[in-house]
C-alpha atoms as a PDB file:
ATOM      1  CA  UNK A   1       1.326 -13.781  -4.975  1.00  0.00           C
ATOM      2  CA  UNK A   2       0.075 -13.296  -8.564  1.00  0.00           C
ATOM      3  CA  UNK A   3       4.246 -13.264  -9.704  1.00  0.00           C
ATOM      4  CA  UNK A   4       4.441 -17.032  -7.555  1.00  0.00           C
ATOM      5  CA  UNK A   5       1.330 -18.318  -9.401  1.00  0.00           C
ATOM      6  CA  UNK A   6       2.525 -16.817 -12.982  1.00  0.00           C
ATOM      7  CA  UNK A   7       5.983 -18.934 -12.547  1.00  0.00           C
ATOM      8  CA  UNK A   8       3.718 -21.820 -11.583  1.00  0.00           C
ATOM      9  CA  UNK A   9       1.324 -21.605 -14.732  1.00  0.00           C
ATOM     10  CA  UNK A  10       3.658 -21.260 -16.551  1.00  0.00           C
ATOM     11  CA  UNK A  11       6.173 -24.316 -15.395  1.00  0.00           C
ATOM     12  CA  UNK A  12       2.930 -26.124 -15.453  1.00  0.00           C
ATOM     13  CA  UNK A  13       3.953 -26.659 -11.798  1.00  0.00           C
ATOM     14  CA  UNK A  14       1.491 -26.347  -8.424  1.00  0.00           C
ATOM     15  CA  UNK A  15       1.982 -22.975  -6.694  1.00  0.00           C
ATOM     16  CA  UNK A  16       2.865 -24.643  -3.798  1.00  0.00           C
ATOM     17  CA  UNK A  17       6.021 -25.667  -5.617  1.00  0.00           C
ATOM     18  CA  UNK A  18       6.921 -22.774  -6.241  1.00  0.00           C
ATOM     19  CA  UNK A  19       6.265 -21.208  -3.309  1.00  0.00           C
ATOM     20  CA  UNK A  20       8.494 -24.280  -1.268  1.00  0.00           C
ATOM     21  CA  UNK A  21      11.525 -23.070  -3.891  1.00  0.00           C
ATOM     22  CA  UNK A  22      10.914 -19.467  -2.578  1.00  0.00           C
ATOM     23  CA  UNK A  23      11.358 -20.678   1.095  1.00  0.00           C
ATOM     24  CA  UNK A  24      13.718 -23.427   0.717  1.00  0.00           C
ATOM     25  CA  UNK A  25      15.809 -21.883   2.822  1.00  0.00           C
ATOM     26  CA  UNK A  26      13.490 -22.179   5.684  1.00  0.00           C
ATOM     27  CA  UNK A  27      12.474 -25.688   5.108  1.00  0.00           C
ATOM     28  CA  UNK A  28      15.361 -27.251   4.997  1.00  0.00           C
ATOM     29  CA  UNK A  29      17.185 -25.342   7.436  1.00  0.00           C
ATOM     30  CA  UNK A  30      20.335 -25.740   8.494  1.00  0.00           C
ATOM     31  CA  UNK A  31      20.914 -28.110   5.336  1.00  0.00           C
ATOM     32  CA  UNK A  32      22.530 -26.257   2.606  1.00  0.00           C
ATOM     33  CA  UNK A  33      26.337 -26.410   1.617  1.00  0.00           C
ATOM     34  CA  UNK A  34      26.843 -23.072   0.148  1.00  0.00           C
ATOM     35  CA  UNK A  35      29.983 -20.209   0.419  1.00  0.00           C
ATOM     36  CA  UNK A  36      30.290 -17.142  -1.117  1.00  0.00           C
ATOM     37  CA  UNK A  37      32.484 -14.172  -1.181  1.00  0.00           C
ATOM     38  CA  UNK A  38      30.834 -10.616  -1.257  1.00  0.00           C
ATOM     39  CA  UNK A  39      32.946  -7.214  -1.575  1.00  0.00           C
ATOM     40  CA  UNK A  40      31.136  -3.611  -2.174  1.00  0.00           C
ATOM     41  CA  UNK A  41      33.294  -0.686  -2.419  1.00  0.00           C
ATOM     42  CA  UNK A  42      31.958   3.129  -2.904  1.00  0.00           C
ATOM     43  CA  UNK A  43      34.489   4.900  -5.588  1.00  0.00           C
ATOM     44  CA  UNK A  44      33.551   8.801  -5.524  1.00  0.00           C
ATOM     45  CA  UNK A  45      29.760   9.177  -6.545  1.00  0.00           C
ATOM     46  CA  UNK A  46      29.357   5.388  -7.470  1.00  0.00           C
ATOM     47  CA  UNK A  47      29.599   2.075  -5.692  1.00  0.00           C
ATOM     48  CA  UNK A  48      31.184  -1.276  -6.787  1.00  0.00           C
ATOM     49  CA  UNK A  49      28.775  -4.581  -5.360  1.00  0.00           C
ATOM     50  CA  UNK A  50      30.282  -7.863  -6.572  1.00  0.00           C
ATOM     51  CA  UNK A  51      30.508 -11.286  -5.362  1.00  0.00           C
ATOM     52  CA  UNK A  52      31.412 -15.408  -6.274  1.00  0.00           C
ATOM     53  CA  UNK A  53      29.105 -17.829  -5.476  1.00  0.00           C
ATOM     54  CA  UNK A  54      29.937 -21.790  -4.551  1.00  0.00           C
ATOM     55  CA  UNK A  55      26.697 -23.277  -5.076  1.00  0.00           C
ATOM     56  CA  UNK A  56      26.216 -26.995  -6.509  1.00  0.00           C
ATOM     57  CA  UNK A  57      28.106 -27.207  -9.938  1.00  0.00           C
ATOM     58  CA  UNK A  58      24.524 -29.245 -11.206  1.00  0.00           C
ATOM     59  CA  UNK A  59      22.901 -25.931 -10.767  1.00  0.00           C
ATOM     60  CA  UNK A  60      24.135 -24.509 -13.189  1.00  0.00           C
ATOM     61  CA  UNK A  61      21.474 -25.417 -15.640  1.00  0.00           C
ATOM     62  CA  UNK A  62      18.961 -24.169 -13.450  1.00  0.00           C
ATOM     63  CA  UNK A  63      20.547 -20.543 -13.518  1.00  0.00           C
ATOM     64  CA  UNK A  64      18.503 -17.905 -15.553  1.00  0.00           C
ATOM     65  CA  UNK A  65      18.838 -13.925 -15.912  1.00  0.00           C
ATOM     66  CA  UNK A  66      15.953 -12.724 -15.066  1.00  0.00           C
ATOM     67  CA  UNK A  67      14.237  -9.357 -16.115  1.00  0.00           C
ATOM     68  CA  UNK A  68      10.992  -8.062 -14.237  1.00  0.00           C
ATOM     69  CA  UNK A  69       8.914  -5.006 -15.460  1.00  0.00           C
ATOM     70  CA  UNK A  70       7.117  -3.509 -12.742  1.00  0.00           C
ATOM     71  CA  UNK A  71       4.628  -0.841 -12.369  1.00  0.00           C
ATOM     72  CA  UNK A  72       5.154   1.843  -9.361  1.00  0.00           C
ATOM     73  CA  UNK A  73       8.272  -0.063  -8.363  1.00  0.00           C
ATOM     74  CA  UNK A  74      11.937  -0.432 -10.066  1.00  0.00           C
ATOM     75  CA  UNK A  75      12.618  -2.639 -12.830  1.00  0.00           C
ATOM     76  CA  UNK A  76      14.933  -5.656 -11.391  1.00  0.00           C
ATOM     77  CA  UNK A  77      17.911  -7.084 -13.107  1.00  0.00           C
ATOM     78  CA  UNK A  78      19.196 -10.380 -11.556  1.00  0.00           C
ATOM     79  CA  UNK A  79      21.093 -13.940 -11.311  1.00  0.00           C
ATOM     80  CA  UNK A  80      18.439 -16.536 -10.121  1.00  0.00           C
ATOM     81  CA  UNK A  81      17.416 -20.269  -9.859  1.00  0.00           C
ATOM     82  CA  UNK A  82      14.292 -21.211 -11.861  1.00  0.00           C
ATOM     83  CA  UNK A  83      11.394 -20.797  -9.533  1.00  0.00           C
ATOM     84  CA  UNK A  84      13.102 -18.109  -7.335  1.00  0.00           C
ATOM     85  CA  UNK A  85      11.654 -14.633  -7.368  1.00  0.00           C
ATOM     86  CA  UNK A  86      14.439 -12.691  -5.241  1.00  0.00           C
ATOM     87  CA  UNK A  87      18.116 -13.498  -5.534  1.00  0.00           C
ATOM     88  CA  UNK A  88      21.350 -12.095  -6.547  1.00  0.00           C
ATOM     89  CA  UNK A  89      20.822  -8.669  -8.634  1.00  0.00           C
ATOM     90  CA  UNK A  90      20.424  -4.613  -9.132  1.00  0.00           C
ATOM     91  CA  UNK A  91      17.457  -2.480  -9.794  1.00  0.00           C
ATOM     92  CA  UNK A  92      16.674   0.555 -12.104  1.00  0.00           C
ATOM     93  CA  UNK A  93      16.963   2.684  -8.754  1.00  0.00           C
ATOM     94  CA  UNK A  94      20.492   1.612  -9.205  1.00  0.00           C
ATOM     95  CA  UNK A  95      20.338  -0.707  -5.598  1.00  0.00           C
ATOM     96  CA  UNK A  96      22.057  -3.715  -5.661  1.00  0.00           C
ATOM     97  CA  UNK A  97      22.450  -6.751  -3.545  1.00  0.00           C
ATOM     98  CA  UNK A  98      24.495  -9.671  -2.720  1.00  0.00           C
ATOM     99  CA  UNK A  99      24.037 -12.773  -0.843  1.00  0.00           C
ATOM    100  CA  UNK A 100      26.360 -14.849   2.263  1.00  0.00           C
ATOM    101  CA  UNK A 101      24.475 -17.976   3.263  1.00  0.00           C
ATOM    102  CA  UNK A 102      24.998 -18.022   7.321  1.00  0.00           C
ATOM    103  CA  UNK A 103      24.490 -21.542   9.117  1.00  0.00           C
ATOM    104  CA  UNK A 104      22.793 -20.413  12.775  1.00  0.00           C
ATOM    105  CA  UNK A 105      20.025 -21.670  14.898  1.00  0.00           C
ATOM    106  CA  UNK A 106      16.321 -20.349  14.754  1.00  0.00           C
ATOM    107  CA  UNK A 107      13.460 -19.631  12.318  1.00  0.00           C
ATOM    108  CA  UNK A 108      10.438 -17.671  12.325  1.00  0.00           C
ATOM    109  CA  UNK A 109       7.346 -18.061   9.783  1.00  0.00           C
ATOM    110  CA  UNK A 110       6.490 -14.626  11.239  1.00  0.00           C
ATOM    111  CA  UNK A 111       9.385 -13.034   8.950  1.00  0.00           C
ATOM    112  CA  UNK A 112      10.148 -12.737   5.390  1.00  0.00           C
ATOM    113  CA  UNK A 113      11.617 -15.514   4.174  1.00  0.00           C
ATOM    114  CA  UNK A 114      15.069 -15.029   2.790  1.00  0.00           C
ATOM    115  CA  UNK A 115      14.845 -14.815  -0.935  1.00  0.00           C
ATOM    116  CA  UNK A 116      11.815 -13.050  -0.379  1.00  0.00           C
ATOM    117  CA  UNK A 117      13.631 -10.395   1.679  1.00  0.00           C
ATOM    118  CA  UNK A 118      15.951 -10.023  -1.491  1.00  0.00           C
ATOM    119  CA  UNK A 119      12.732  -9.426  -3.600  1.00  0.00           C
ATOM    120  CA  UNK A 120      11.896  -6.910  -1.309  1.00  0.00           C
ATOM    121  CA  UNK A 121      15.178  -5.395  -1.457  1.00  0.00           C
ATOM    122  CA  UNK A 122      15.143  -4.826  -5.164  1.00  0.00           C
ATOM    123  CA  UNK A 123      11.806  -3.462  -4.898  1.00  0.00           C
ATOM    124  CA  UNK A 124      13.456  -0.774  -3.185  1.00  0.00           C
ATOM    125  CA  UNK A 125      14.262   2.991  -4.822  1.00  0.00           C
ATOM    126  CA  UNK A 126      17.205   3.198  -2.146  1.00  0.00           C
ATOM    127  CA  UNK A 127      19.570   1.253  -0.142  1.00  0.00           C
ATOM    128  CA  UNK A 128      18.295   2.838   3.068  1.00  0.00           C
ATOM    129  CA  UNK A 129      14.357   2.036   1.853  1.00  0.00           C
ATOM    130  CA  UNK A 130      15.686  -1.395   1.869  1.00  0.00           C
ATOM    131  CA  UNK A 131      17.659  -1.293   4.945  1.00  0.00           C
ATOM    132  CA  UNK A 132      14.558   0.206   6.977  1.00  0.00           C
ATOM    133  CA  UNK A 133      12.203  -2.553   4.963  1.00  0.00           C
ATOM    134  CA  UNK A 134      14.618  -5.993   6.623  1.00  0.00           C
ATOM    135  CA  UNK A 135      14.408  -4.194   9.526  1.00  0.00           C
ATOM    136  CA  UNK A 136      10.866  -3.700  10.010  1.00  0.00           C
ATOM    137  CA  UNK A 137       9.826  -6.990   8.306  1.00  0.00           C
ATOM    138  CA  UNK A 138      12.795  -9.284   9.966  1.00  0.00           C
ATOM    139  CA  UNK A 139      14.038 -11.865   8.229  1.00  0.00           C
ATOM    140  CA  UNK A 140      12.775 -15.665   8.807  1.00  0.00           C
ATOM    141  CA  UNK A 141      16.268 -17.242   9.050  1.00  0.00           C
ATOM    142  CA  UNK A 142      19.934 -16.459   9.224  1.00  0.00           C
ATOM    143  CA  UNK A 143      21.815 -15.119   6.153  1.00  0.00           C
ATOM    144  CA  UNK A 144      23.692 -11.819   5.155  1.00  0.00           C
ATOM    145  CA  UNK A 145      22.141  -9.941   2.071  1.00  0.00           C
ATOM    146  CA  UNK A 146      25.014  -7.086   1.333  1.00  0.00           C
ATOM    147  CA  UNK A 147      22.953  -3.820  -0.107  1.00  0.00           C
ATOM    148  CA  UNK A 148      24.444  -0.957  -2.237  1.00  0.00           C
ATOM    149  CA  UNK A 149      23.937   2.384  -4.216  1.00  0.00           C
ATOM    150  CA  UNK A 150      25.552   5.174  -5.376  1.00  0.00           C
ATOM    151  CA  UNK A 151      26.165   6.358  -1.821  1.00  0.00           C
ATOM    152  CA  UNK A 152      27.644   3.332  -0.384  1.00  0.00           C
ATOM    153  CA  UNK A 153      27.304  -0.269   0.662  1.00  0.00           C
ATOM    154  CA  UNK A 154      25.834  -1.840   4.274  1.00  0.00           C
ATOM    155  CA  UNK A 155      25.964  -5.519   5.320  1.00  0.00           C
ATOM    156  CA  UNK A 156      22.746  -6.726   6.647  1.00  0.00           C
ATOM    157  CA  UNK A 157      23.245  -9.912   9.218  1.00  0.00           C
ATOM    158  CA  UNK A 158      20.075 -11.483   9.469  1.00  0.00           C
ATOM    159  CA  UNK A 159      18.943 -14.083  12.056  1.00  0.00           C
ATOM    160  CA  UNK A 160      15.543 -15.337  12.854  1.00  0.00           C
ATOM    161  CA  UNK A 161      15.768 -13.306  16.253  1.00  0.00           C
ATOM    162  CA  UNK A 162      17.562  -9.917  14.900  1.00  0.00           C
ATOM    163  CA  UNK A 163      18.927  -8.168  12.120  1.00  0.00           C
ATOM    164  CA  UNK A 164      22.006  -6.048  12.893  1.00  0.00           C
ATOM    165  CA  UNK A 165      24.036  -3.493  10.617  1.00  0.00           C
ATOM    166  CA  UNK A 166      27.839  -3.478   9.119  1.00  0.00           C
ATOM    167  CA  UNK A 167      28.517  -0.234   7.903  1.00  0.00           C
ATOM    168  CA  UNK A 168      30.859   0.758   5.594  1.00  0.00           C
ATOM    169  CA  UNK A 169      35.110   1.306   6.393  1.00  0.00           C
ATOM    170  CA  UNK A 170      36.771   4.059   6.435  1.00  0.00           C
ATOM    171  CA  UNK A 171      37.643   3.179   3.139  1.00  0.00           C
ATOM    172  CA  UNK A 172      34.269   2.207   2.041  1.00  0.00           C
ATOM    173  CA  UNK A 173      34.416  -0.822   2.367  1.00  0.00           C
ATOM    174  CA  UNK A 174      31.496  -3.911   2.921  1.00  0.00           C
ATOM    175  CA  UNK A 175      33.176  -7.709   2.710  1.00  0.00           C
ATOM    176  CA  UNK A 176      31.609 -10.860   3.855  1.00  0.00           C
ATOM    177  CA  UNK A 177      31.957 -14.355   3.580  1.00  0.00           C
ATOM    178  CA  UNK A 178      29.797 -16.843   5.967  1.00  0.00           C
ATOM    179  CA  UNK A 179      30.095 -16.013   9.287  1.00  0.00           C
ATOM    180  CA  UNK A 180      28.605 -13.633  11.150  1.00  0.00           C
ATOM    181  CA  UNK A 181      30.904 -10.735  11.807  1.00  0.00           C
ATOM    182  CA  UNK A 182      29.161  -8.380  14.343  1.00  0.00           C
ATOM    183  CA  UNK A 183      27.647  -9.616  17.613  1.00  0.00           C
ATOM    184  CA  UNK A 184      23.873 -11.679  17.452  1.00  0.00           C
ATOM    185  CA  UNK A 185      23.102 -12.310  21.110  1.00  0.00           C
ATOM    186  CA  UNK A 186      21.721 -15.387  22.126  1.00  0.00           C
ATOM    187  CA  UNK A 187      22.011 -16.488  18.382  1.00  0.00           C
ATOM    188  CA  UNK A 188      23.958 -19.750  17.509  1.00  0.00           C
ATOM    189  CA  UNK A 189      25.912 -20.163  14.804  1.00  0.00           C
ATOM    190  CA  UNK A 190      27.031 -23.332  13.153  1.00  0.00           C
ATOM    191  CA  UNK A 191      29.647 -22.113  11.020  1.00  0.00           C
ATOM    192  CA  UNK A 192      29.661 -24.974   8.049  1.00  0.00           C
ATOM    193  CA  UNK A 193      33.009 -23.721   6.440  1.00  0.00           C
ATOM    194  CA  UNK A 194      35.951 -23.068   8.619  1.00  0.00           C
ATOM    195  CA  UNK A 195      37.654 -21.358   5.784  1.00  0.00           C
ATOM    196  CA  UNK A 196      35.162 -18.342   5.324  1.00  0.00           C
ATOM    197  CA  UNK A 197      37.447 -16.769   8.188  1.00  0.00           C
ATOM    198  CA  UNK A 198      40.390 -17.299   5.813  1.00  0.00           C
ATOM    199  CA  UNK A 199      38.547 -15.628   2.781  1.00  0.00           C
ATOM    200  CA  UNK A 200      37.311 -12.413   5.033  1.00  0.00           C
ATOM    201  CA  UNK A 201      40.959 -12.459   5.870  1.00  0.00           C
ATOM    202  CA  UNK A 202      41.980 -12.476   2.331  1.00  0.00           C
ATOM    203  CA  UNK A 203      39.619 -10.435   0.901  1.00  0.00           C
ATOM    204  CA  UNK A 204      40.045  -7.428   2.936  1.00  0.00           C
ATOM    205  CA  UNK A 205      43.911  -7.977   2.884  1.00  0.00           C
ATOM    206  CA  UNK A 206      43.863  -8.148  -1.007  1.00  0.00           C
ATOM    207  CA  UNK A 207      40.798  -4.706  -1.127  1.00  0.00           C
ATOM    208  CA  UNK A 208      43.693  -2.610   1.086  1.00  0.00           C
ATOM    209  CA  UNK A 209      45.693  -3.551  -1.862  1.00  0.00           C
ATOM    210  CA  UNK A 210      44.155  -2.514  -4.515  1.00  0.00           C
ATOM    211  CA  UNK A 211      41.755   0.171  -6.046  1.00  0.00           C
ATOM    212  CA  UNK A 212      38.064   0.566  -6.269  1.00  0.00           C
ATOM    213  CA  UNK A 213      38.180  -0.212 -10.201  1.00  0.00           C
ATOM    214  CA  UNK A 214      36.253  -2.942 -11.862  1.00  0.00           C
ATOM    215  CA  UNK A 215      39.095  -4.928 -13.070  1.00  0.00           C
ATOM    216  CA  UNK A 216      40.439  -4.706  -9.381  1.00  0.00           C
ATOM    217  CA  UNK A 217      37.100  -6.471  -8.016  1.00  0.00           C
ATOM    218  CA  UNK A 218      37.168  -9.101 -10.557  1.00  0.00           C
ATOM    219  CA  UNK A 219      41.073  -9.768 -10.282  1.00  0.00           C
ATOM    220  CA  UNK A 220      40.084 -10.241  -6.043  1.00  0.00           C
ATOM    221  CA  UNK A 221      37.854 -12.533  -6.669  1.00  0.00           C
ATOM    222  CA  UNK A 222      39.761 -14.742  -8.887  1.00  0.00           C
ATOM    223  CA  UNK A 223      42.465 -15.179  -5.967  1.00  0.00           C
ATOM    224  CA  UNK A 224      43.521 -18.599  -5.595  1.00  0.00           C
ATOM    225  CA  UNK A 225      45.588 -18.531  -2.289  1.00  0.00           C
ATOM    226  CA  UNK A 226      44.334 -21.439  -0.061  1.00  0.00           C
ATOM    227  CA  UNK A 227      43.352 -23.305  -3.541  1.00  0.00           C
ATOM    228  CA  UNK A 228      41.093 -25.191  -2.939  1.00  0.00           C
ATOM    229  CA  UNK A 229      39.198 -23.410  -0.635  1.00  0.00           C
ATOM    230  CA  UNK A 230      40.260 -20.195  -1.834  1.00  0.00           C
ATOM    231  CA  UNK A 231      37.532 -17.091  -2.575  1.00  0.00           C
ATOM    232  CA  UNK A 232      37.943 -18.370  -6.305  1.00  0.00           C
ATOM    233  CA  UNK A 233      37.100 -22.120  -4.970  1.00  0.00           C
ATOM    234  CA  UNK A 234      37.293 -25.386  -7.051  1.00  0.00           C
ATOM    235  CA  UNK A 235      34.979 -28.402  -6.279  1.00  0.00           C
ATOM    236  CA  UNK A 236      36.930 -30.994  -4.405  1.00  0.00           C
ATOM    237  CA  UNK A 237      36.987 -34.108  -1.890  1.00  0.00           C
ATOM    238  CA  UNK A 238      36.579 -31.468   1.095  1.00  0.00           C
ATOM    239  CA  UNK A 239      34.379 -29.147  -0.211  1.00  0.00           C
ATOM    240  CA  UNK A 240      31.516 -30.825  -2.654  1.00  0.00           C
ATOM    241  CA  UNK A 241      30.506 -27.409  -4.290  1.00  0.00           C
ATOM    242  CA  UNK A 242      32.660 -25.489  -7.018  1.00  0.00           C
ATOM    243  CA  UNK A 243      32.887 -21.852  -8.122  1.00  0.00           C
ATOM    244  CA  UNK A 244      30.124 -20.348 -10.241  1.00  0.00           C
ATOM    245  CA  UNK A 245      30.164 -17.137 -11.448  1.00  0.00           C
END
């Protein structure tokens, strides 16, 4: 609360501005137009967390890196909009997390919202403190929020009416586009890109492939095949929202 009326003061904006930006998800449900590709990949005694996001190409003015000091909780390290107080980003505890917009009926106020549920996340000393957090909390509507450490990655599928696990491969292995993957009973989805099935396709064909380097990750997610639509995706006729990195 006193973070959410700092951003306001200083914007010289109403809190309740910046407290709609923080559940925009929520309000306008159902009505966003965003893809994204997410991989994480444990190599020995670290993990790799990565991921593109297709968001509006006019936002990118509105992107900031943004550094929080905290007392009795990590420092947090991440890729946000202006106004936003949990997005894309790691922690000082060394957890990280990624974000899959997922288009499905249902919302409940009773939840964390979603960027909020990221906040909460990087407030977290361990992936599993996080994992036990979303799933204790719940999460307001549908999304997955892809959490790593040094011990490994787990995909979190969140719907207003459950939250349910991906664990890692055999390989180690979390990817995730926007679809759910696992089972959400009673849940319905309204997937709003037919070619995330194409990109989870791709993306785990291309991570068999390679290695669990850096330069691996970021040479995956540059993949054109499927151009335009690909996981590296270009703004056209079809799809109104480009690549940012």
């Amino acid at each position: 609360m006193d973070e959410r009326q700092g951003v306001a003061a200083g914007a010289e904006q109403p809190s309740s501005s910046i407290l709609a930006l923080n559940v925009r998800t929520e309000i306008a449900f159902g009505m966003f137009s965003d893809g994204c590709t997410a991989l994480s990949w444990k190599n020995g005694d670290t993990s790799l967390l990565a991921q593109n996001w297709d968001w509006q190409e006019e936002q990118k003015n509105n992107l900031i890196r943004l550094r929080v000091k905290q007392n009795g909780k990590p420092n947090i390290d991440m890729i946000t909009e202006a106004g936003i107080i949990g997005k894309i980003g790691l922690n000082s505890a060394g957890v990280g997390v990624c974000l899959n917009a997922i288009r499905a009926n249902g919302v409940d106020f009773g939840k964390l919202p979603c960027h909020l549920a990221l906040r909460r996340c990087l407030d977290s000393c361990s992936r599993r403190e996080a994992v036990v957090a979303l799933q204790s909390a719940g999460v307001a509507s549908s999304c997955h929020i892809l959490l790593a450490d040094s011990e490994g990655g787990t995909g979190v599928e969140c719907s207003s009416a459950d939250v349910v696990l991906l664990p890692m491969s055999d390989d180690g292995r979390v990817v995730h586009t926007n679809h759910f993957i696992q089972e959400h009973p009673g849940v319905i989805e309204n997937v709003q890109y037919k070619d995330t099935f194409a990109r989870l396709a791709r993306v785990t064909e291309l991570a068999k492939e390679s290695r669990p380097e850096i330069e691996s990750v970021q040479k995956l997610l540059q993949d054109e095949d499927g151009y335009p639509t690909a996981i590296n995706r270009s703004k056209s006729e079809v799809e109104q929202d480009g690549f940012m990195k």
